[in-house]
Protein backbone atom coordinates (compact mmCIF):
# COMPACT_ATOMS: atom_id res chain seq x y z
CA UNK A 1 -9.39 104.90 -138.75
CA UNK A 2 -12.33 106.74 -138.30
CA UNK A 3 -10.36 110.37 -138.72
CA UNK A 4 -8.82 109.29 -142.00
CA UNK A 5 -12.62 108.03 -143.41
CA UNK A 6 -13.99 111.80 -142.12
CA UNK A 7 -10.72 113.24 -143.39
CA UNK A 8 -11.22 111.70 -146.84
CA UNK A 9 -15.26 112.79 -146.87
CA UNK A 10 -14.29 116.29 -146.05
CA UNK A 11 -11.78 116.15 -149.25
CA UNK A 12 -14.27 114.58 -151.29
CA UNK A 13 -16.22 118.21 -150.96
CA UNK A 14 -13.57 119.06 -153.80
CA UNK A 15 -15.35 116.84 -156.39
CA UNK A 16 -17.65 118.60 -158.49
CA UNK A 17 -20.75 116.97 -159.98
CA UNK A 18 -21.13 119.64 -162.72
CA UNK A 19 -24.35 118.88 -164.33
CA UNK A 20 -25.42 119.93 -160.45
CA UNK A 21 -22.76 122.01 -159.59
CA UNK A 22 -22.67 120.57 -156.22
CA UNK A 23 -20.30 118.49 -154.76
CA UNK A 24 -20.95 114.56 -154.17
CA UNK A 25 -20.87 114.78 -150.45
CA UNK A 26 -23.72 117.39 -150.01
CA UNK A 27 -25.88 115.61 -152.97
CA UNK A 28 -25.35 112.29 -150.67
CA UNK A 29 -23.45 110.53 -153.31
CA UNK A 30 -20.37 109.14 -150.90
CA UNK A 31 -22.45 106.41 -149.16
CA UNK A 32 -19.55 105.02 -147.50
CA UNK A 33 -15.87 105.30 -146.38
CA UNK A 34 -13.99 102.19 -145.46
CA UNK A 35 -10.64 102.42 -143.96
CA UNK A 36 -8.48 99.57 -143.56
CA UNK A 37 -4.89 98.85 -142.31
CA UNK A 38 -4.16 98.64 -146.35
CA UNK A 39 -6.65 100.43 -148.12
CA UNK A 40 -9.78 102.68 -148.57
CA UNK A 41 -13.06 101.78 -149.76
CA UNK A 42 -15.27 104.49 -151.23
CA UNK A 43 -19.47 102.96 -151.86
CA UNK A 44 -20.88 105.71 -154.05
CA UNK A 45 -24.11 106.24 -155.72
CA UNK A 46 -24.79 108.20 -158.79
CA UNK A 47 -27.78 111.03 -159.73
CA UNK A 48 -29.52 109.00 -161.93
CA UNK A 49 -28.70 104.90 -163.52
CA UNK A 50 -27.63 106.44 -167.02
CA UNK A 51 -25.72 108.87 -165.10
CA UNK A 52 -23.13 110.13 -168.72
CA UNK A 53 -20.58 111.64 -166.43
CA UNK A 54 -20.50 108.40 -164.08
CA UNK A 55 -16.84 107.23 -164.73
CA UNK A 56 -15.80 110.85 -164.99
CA UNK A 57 -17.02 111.41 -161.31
CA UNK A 58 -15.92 108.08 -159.89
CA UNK A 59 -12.48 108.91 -161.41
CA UNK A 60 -12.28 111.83 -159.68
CA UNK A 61 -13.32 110.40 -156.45
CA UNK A 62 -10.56 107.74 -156.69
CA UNK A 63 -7.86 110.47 -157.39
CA UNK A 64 -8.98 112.78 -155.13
CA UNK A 65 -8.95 109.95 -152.11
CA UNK A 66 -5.39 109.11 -153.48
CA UNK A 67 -4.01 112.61 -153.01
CA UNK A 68 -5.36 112.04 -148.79
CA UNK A 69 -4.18 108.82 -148.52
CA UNK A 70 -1.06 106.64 -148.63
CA UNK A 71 -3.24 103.72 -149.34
CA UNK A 72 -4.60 102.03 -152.20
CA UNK A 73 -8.32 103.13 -153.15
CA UNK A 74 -11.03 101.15 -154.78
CA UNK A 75 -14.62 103.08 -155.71
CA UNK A 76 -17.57 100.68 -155.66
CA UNK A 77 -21.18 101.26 -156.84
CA UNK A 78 -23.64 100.49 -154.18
């Protein structure tokens, strides 16, 4: 399941943090991928605590892991 976790990090390169302008893989923000037989696990962190845009950009990690997978996806602080 490792190609689906890399193929799902590679995606993530879509998402946009744009009070950066970079996306959250190259700002280090996906800090995990975990790919199971029935879903996907993203562990993210965020810029700063009081991050405003927080549930904006875990949103759009969720839906943009949906569009590459079949399986259910859950986005976790860690």
């Amino acid at each position: 399941m490792q190609g689906e976790a890399e193929r799902i990090r590679e995606g993530l390169r879509d998402v946009i943090d744009f009070e950066i302008g970079l996306d959250v893989v190259s700002l280090g923000l996906i800090r995990d991928i975990e790919v199971t037989d029935d879903r996907v696990v993203i562990t993210m962190i965020l810029t700063s605590p009081m991050c405003p845009m927080a549930a904006f950009i875990m949103n759009q990690v969720r839906d943009k892991a949906i569009e590459l997978t079949d399986k259910p996806v859950e986005v976790l602080m860690g």
